[in-house]
PDB file of N, CA and C in Angstrom:
ATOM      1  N   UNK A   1     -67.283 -62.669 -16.274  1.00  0.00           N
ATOM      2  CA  UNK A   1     -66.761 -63.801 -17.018  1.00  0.00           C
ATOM      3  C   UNK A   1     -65.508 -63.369 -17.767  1.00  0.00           C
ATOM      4  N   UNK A   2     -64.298 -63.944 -17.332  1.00  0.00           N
ATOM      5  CA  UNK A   2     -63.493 -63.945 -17.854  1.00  0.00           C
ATOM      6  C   UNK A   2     -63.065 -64.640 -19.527  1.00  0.00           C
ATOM      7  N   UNK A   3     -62.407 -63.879 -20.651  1.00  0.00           N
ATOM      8  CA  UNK A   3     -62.301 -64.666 -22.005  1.00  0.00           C
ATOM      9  C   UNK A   3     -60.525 -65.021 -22.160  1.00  0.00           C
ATOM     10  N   UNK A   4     -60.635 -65.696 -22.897  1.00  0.00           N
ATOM     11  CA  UNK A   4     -58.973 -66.659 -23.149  1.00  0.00           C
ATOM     12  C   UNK A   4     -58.662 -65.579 -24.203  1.00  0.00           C
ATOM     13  N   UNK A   5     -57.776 -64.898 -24.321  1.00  0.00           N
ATOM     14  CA  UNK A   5     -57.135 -63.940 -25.681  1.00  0.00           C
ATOM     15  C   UNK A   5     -57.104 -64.786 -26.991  1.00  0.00           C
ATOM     16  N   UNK A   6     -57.327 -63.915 -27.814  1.00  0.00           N
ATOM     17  CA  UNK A   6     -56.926 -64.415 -28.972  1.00  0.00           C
ATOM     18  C   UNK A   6     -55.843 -65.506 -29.716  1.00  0.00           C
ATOM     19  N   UNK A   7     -56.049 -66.627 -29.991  1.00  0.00           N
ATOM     20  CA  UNK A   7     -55.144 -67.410 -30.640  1.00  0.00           C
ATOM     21  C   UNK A   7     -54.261 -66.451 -31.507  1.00  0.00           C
ATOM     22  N   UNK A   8     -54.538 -65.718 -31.989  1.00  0.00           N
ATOM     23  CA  UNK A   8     -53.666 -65.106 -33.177  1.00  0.00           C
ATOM     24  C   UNK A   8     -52.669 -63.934 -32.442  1.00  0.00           C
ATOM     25  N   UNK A   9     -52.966 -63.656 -30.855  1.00  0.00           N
ATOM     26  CA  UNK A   9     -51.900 -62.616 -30.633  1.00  0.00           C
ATOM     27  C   UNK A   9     -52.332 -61.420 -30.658  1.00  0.00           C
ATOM     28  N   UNK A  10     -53.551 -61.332 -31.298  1.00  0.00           N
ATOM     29  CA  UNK A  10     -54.140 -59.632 -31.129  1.00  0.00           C
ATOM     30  C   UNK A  10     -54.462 -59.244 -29.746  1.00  0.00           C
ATOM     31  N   UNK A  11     -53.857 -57.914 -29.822  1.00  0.00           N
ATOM     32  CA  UNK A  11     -53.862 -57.362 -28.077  1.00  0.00           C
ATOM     33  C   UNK A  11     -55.387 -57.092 -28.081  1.00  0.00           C
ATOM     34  N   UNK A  12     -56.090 -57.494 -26.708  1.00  0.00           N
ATOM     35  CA  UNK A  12     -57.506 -56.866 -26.716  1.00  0.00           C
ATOM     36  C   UNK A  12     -57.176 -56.504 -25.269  1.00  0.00           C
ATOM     37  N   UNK A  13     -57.695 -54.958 -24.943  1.00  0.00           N
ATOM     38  CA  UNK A  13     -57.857 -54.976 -23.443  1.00  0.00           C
ATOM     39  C   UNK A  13     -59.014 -54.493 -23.220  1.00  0.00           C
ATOM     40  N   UNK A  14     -59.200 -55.418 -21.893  1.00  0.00           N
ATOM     41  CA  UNK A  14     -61.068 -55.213 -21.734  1.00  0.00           C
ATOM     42  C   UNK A  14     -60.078 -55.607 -19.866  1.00  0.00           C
ATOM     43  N   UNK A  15     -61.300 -55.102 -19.334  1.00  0.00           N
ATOM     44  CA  UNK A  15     -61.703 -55.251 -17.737  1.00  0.00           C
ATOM     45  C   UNK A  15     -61.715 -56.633 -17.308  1.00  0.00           C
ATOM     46  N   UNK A  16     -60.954 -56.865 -16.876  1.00  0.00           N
ATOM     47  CA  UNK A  16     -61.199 -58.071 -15.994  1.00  0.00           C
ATOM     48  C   UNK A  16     -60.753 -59.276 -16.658  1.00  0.00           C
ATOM     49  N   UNK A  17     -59.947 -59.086 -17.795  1.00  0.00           N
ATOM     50  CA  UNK A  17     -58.778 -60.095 -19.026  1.00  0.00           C
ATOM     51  C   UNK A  17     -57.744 -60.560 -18.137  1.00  0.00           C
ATOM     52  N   UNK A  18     -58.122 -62.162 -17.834  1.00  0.00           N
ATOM     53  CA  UNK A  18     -56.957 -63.033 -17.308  1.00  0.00           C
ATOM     54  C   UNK A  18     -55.619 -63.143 -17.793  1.00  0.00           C
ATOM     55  N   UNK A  19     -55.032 -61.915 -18.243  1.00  0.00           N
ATOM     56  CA  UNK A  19     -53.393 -61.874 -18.907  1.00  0.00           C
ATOM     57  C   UNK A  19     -52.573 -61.034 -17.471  1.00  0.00           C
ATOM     58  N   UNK A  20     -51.801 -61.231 -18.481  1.00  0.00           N
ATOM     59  CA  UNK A  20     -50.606 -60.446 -17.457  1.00  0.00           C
ATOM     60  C   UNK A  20     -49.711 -59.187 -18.115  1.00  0.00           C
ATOM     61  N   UNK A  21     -50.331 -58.345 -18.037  1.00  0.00           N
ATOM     62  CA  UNK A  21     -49.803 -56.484 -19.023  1.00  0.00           C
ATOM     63  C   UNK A  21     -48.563 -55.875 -18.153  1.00  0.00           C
ATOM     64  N   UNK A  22     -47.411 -55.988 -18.902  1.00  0.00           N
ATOM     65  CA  UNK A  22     -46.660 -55.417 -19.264  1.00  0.00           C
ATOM     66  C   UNK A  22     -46.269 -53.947 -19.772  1.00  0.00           C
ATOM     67  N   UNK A  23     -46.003 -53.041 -19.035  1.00  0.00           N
ATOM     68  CA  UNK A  23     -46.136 -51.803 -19.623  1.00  0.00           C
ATOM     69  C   UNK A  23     -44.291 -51.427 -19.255  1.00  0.00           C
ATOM     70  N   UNK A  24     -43.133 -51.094 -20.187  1.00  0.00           N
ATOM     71  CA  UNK A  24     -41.855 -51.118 -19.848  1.00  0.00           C
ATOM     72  C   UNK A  24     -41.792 -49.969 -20.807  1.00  0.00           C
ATOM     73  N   UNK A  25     -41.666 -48.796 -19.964  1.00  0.00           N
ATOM     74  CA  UNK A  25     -40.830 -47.458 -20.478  1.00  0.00           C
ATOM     75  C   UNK A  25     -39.246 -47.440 -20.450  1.00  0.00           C
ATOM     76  N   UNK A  26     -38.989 -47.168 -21.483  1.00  0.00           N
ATOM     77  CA  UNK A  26     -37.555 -46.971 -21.750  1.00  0.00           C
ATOM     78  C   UNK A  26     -37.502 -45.597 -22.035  1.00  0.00           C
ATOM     79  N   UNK A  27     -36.622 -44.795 -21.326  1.00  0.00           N
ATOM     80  CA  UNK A  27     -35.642 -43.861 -21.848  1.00  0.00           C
ATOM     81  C   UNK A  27     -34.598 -43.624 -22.658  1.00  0.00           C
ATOM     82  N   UNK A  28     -34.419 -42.845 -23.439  1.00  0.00           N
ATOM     83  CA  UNK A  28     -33.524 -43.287 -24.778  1.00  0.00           C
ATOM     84  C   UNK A  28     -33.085 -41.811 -25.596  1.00  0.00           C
ATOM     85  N   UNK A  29     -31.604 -42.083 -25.427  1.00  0.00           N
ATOM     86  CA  UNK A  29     -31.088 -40.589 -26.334  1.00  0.00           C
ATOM     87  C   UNK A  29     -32.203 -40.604 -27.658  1.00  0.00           C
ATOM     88  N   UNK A  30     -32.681 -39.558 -27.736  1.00  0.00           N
ATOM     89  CA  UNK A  30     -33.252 -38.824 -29.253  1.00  0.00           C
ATOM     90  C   UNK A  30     -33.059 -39.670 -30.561  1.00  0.00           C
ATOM     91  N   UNK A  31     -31.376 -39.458 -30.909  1.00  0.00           N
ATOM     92  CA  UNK A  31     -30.604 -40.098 -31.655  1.00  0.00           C
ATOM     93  C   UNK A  31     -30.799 -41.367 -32.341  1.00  0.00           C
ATOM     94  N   UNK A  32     -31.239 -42.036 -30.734  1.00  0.00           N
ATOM     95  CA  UNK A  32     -31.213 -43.387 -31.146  1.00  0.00           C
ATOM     96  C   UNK A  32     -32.378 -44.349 -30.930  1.00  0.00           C
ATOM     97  N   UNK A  33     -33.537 -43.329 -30.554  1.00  0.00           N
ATOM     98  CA  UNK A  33     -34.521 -43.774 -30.704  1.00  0.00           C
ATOM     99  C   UNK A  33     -34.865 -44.818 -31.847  1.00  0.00           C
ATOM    100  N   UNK A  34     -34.935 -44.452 -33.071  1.00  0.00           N
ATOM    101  CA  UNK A  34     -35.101 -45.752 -34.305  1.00  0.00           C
ATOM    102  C   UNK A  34     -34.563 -46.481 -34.285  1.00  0.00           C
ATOM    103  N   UNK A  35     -33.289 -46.979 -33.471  1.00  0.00           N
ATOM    104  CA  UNK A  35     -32.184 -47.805 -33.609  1.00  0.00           C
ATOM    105  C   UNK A  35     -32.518 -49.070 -32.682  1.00  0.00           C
ATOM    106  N   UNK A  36     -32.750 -48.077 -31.624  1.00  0.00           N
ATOM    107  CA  UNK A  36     -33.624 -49.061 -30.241  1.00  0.00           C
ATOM    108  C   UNK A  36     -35.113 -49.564 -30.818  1.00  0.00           C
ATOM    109  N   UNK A  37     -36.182 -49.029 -31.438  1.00  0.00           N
ATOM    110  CA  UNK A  37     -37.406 -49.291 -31.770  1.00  0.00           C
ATOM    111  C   UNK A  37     -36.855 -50.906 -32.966  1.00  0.00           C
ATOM    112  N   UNK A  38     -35.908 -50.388 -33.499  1.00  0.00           N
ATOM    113  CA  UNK A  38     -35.532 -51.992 -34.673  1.00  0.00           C
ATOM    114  C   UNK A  38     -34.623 -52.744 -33.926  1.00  0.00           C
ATOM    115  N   UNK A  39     -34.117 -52.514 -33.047  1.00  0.00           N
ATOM    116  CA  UNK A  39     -33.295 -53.672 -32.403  1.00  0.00           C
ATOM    117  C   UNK A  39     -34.742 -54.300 -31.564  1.00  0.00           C
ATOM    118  N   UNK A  40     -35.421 -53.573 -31.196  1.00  0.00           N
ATOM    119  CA  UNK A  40     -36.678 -54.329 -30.196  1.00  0.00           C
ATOM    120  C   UNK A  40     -37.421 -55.091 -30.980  1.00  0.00           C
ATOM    121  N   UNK A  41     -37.729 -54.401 -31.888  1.00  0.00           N
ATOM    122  CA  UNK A  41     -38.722 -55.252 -32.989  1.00  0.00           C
ATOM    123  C   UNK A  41     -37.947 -56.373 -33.407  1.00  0.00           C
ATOM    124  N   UNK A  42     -36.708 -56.227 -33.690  1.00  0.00           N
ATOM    125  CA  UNK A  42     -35.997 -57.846 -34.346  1.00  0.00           C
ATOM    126  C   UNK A  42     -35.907 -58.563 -32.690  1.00  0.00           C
ATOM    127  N   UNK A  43     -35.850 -58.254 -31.726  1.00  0.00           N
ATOM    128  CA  UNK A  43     -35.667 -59.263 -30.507  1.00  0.00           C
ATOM    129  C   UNK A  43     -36.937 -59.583 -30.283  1.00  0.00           C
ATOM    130  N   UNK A  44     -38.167 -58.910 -30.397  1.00  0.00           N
ATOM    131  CA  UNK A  44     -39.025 -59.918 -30.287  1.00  0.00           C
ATOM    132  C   UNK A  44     -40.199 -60.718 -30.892  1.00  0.00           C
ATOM    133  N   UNK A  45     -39.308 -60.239 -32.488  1.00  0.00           N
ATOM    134  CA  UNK A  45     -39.540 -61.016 -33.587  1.00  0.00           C
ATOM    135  C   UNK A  45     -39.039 -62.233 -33.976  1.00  0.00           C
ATOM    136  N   UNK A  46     -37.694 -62.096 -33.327  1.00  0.00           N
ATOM    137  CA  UNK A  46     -36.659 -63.369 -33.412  1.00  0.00           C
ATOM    138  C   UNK A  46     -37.009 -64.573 -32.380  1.00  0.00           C
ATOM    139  N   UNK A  47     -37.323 -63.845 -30.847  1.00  0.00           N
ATOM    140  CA  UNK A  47     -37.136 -64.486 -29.685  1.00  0.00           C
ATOM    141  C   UNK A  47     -38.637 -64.856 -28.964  1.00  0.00           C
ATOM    142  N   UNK A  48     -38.506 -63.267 -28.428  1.00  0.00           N
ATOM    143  CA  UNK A  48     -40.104 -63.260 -27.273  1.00  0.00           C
ATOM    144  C   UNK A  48     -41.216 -64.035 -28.139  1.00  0.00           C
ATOM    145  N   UNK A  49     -42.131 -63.713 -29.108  1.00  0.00           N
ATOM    146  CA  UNK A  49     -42.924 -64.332 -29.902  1.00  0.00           C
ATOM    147  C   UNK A  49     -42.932 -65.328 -29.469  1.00  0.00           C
ATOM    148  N   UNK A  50     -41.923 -66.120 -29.304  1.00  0.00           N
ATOM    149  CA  UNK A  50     -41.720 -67.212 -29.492  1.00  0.00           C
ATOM    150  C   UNK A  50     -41.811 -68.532 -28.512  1.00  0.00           C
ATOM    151  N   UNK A  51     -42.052 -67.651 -27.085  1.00  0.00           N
ATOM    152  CA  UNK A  51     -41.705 -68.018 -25.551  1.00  0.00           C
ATOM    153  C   UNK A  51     -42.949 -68.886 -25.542  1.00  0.00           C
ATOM    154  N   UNK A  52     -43.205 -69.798 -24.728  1.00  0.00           N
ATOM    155  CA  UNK A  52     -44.449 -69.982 -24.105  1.00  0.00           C
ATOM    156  C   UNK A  52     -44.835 -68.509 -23.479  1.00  0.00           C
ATOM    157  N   UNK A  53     -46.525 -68.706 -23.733  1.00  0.00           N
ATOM    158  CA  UNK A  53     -47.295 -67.850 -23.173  1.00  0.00           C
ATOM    159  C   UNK A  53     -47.235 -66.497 -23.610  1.00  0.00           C
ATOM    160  N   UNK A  54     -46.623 -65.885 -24.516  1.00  0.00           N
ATOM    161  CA  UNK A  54     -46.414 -64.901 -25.332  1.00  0.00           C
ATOM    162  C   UNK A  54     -47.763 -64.857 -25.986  1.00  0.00           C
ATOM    163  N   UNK A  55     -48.624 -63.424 -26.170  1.00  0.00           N
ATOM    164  CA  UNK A  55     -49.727 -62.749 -26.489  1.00  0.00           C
ATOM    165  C   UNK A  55     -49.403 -61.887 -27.559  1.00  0.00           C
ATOM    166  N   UNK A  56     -48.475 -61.006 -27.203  1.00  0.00           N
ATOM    167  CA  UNK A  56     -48.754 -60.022 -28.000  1.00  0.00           C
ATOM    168  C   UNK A  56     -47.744 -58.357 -27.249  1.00  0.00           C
ATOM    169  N   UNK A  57     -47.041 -57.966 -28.266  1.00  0.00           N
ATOM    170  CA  UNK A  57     -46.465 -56.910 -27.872  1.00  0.00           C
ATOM    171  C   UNK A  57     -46.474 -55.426 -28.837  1.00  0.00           C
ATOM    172  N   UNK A  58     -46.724 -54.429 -27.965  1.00  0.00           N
ATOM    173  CA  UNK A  58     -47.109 -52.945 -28.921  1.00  0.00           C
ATOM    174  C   UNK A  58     -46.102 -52.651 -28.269  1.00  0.00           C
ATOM    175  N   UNK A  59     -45.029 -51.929 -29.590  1.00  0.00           N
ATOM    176  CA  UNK A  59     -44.048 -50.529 -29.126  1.00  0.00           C
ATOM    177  C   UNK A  59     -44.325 -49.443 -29.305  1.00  0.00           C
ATOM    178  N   UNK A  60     -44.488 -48.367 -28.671  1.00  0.00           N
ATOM    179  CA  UNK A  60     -44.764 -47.019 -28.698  1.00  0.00           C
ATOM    180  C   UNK A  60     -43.452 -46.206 -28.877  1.00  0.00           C
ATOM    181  N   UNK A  61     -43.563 -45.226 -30.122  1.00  0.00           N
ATOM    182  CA  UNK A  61     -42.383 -44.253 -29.792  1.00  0.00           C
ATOM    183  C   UNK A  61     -42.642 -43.229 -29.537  1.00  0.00           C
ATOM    184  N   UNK A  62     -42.404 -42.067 -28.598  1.00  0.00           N
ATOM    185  CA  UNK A  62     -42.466 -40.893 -27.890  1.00  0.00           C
ATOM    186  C   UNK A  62     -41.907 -39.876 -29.091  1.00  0.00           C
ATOM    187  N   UNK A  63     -43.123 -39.052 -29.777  1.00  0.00           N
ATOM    188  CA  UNK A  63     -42.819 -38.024 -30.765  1.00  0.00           C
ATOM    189  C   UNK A  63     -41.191 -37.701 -30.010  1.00  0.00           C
ATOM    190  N   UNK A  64     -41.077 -36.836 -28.806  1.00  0.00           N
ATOM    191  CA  UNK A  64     -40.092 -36.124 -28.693  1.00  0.00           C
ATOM    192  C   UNK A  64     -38.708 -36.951 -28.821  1.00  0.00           C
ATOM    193  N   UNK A  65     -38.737 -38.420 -29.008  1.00  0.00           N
ATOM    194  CA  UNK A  65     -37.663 -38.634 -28.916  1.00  0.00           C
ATOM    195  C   UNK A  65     -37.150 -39.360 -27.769  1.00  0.00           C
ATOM    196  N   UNK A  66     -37.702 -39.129 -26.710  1.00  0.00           N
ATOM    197  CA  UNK A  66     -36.754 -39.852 -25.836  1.00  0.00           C
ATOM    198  C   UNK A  66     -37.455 -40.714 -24.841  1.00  0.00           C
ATOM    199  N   UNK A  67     -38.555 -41.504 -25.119  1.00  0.00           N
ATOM    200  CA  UNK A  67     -38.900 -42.852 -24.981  1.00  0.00           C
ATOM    201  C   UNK A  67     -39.826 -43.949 -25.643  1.00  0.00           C
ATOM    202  N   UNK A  68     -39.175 -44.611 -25.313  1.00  0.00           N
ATOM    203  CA  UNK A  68     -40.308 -46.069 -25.874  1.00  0.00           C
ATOM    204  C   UNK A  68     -41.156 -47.112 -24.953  1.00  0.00           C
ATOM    205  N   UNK A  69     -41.817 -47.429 -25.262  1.00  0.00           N
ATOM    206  CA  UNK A  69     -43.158 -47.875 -23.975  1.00  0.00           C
ATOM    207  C   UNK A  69     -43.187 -49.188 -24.801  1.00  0.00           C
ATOM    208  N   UNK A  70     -43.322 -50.434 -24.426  1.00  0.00           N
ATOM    209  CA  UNK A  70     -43.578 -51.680 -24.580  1.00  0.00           C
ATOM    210  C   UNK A  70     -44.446 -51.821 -23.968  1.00  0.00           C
ATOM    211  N   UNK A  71     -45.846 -52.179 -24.615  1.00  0.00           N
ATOM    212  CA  UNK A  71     -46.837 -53.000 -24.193  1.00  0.00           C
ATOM    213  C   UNK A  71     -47.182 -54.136 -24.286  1.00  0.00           C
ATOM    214  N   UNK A  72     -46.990 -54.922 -23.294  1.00  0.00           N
ATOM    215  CA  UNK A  72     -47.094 -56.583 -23.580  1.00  0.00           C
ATOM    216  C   UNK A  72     -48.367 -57.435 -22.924  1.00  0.00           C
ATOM    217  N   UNK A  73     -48.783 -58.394 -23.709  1.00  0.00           N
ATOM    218  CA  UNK A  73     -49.249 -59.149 -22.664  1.00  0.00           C
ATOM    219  C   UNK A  73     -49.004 -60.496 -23.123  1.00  0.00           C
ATOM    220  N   UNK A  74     -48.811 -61.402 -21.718  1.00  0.00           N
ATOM    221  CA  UNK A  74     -48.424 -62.663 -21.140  1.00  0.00           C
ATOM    222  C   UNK A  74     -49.411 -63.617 -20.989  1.00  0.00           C
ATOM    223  N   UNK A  75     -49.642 -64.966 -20.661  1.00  0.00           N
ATOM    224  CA  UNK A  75     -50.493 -65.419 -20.415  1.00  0.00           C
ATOM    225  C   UNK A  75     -50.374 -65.738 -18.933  1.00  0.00           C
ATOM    226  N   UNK A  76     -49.515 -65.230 -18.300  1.00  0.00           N
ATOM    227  CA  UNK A  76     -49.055 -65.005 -16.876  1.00  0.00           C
ATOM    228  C   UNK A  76     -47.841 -64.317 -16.211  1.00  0.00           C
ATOM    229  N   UNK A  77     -47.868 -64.048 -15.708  1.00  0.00           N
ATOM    230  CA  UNK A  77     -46.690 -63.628 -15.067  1.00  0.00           C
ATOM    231  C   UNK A  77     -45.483 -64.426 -14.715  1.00  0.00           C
ATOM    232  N   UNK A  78     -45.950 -65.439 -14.745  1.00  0.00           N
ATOM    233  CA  UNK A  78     -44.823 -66.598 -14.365  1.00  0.00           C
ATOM    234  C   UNK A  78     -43.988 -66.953 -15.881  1.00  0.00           C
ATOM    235  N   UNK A  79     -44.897 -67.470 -17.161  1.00  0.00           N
ATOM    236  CA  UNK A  79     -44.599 -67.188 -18.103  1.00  0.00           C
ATOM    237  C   UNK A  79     -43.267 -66.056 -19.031  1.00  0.00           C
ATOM    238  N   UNK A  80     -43.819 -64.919 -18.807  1.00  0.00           N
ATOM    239  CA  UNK A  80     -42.685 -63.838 -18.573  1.00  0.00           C
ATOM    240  C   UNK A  80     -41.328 -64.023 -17.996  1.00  0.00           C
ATOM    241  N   UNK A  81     -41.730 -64.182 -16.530  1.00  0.00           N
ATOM    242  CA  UNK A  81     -40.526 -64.584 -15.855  1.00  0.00           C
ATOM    243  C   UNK A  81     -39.554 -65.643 -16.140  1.00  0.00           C
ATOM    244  N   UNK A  82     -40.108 -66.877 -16.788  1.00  0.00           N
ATOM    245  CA  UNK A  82     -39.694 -67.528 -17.412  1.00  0.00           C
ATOM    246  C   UNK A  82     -38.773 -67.270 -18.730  1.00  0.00           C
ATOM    247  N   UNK A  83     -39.568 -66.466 -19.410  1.00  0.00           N
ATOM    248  CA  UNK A  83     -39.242 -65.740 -20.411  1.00  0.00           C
ATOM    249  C   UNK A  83     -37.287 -65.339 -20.664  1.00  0.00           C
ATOM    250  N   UNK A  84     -37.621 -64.495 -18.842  1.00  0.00           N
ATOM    251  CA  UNK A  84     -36.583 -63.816 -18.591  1.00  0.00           C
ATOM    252  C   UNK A  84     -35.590 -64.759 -18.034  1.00  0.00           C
ATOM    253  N   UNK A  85     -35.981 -65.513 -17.775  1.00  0.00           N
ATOM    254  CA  UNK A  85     -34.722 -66.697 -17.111  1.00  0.00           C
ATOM    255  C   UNK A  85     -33.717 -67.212 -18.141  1.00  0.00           C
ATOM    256  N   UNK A  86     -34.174 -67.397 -19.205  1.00  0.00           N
ATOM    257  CA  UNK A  86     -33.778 -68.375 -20.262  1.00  0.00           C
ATOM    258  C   UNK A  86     -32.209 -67.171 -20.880  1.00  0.00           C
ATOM    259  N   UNK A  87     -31.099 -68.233 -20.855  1.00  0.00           N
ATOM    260  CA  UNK A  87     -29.986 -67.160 -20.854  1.00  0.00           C
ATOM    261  C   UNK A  87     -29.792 -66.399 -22.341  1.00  0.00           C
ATOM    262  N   UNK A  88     -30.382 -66.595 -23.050  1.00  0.00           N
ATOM    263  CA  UNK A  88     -30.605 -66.144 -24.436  1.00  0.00           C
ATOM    264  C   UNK A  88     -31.429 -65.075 -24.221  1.00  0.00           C
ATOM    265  N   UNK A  89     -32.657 -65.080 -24.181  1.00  0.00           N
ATOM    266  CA  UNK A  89     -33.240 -63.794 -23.893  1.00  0.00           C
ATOM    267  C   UNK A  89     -32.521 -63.047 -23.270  1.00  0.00           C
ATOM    268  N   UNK A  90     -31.840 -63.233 -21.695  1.00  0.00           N
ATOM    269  CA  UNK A  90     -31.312 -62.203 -20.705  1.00  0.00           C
ATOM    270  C   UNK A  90     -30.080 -61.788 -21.407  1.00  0.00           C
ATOM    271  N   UNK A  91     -29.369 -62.521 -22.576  1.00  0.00           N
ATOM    272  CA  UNK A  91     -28.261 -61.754 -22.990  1.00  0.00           C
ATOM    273  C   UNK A  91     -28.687 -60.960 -24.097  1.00  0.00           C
ATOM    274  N   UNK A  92     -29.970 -61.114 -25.180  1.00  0.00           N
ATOM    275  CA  UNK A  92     -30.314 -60.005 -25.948  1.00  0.00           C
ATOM    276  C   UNK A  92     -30.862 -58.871 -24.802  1.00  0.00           C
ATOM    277  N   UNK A  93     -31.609 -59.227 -23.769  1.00  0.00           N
ATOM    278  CA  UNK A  93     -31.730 -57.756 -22.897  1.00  0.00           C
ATOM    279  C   UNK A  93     -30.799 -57.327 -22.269  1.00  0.00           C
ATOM    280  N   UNK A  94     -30.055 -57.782 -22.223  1.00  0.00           N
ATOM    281  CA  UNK A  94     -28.338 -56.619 -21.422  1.00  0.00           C
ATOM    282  C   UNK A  94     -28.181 -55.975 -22.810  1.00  0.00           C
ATOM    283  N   UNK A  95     -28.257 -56.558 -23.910  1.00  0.00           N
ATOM    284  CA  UNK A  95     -28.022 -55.647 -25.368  1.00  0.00           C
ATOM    285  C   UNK A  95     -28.477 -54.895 -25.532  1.00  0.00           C
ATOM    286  N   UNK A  96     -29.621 -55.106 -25.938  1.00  0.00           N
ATOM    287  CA  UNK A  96     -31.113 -53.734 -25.706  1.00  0.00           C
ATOM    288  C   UNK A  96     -30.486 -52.831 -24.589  1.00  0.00           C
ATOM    289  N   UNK A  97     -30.595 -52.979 -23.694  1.00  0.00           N
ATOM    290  CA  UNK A  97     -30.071 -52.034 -22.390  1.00  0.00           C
ATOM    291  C   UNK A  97     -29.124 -51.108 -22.570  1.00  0.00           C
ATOM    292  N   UNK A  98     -28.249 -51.374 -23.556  1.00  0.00           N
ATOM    293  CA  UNK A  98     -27.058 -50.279 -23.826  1.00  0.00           C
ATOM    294  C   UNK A  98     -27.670 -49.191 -24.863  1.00  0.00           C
ATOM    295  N   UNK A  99     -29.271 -49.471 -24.976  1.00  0.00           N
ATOM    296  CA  UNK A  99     -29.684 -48.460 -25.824  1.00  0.00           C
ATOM    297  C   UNK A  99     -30.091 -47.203 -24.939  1.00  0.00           C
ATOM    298  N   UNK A 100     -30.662 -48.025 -23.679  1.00  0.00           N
ATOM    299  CA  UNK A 100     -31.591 -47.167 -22.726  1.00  0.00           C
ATOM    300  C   UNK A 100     -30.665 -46.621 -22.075  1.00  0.00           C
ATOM    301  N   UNK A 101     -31.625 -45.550 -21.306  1.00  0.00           N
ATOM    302  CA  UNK A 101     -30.244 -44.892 -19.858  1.00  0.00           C
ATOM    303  C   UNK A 101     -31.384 -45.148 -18.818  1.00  0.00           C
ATOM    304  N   UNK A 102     -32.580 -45.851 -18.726  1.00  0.00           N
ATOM    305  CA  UNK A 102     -33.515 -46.086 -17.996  1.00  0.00           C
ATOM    306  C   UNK A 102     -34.504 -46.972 -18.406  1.00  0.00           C
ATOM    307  N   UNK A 103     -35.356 -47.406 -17.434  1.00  0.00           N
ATOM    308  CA  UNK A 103     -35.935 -48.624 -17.620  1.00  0.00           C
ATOM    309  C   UNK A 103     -36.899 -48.563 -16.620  1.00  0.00           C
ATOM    310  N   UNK A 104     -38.772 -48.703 -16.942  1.00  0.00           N
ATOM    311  CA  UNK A 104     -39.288 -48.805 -15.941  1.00  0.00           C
ATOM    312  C   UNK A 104     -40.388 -49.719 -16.482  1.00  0.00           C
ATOM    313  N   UNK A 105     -40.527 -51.378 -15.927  1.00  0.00           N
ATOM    314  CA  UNK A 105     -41.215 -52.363 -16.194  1.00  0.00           C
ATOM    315  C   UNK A 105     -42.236 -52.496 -14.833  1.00  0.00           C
ATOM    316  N   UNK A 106     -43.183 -52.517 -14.908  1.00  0.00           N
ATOM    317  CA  UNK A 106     -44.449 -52.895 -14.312  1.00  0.00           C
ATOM    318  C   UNK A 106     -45.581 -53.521 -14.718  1.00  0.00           C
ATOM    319  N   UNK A 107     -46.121 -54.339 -14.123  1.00  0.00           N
ATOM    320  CA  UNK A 107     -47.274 -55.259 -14.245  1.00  0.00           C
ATOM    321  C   UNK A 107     -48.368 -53.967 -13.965  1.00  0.00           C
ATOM    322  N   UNK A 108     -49.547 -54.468 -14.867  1.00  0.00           N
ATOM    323  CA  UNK A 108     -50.685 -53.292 -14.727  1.00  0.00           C
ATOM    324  C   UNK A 108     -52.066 -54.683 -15.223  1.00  0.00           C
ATOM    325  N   UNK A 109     -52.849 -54.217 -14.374  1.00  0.00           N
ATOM    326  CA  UNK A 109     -54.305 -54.905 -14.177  1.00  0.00           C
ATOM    327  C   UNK A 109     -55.441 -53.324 -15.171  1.00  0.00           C
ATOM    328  N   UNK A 110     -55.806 -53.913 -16.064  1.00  0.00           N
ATOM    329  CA  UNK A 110     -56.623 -53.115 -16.846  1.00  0.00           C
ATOM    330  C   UNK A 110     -58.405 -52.829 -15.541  1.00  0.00           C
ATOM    331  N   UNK A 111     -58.549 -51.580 -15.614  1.00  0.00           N
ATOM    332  CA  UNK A 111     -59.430 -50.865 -14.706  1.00  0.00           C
ATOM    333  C   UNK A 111     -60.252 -50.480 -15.381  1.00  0.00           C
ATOM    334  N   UNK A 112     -60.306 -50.203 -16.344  1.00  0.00           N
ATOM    335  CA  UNK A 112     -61.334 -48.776 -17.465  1.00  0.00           C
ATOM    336  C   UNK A 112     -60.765 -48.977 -18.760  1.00  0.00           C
ATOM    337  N   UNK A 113     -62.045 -48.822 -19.929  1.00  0.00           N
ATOM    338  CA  UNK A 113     -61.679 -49.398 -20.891  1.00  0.00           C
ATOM    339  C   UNK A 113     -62.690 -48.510 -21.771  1.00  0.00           C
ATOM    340  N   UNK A 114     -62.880 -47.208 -22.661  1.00  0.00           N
ATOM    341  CA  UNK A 114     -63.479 -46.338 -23.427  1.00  0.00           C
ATOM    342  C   UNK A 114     -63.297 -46.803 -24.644  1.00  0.00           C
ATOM    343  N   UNK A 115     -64.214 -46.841 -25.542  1.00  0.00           N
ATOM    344  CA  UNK A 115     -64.428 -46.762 -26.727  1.00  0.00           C
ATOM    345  C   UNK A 115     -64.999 -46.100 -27.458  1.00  0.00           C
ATOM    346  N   UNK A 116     -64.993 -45.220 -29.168  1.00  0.00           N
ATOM    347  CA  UNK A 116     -66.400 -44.687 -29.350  1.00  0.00           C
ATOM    348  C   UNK A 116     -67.288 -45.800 -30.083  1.00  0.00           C
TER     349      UNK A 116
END
């Protein structure tokens, strides 16, 4: 039995959750790691939040410095894509982009799920 996520946006991942996960590693000079982590946080504080079908997004920063992991989830994939169509979003992400020197976005289906 599948459950509907949280009204409020809290990420839950469990097995077999009808969302659509987002996992987008960025590569990123050292330097400017904090710079990229607050430009992300104000874009999708300002914007994404805001989309239809928007859940919920975790940024991860990489102790060493040189990446950041976005964890998202969607209430579909189509949603997202949508997301990305809209020419406002796609021009704050060409912005963002001049932070990264790489970029790796993939859809991921939750398999295994540990707790203590």
């Amino acid at each position: 039995m599948s459950e509907t996520p949280k009204a409020n946006g809290t990420t839950e991942i469990r097995v077999g959750q009808e969302v659509a996960t987002l996992v987008n590693t960025f590569s990123v000079d050292p330097e400017r790691q904090d710079e990229f982590v607050r430009a992300w946080v104000e874009h999708t504080e300002k914007t994404m939040r805001h989309r239809p079908g928007f859940i919920s997004a975790n940024l991860h920063a990489s102790v060493d410095g040189e990446r950041v992991m976005n964890y998202a989830q969607w209430r579909s994939q189509a949603d997202l894509q949508a997301a990305l169509a809209d020419p406002e979003v796609a021009r704050e992400i060409v912005e963002l982009g001049k932070f990264a020197t790489g970029r790796d976005p993939r859809f991921y289906r939750v398999v295994s799920v540990h707790t203590a």
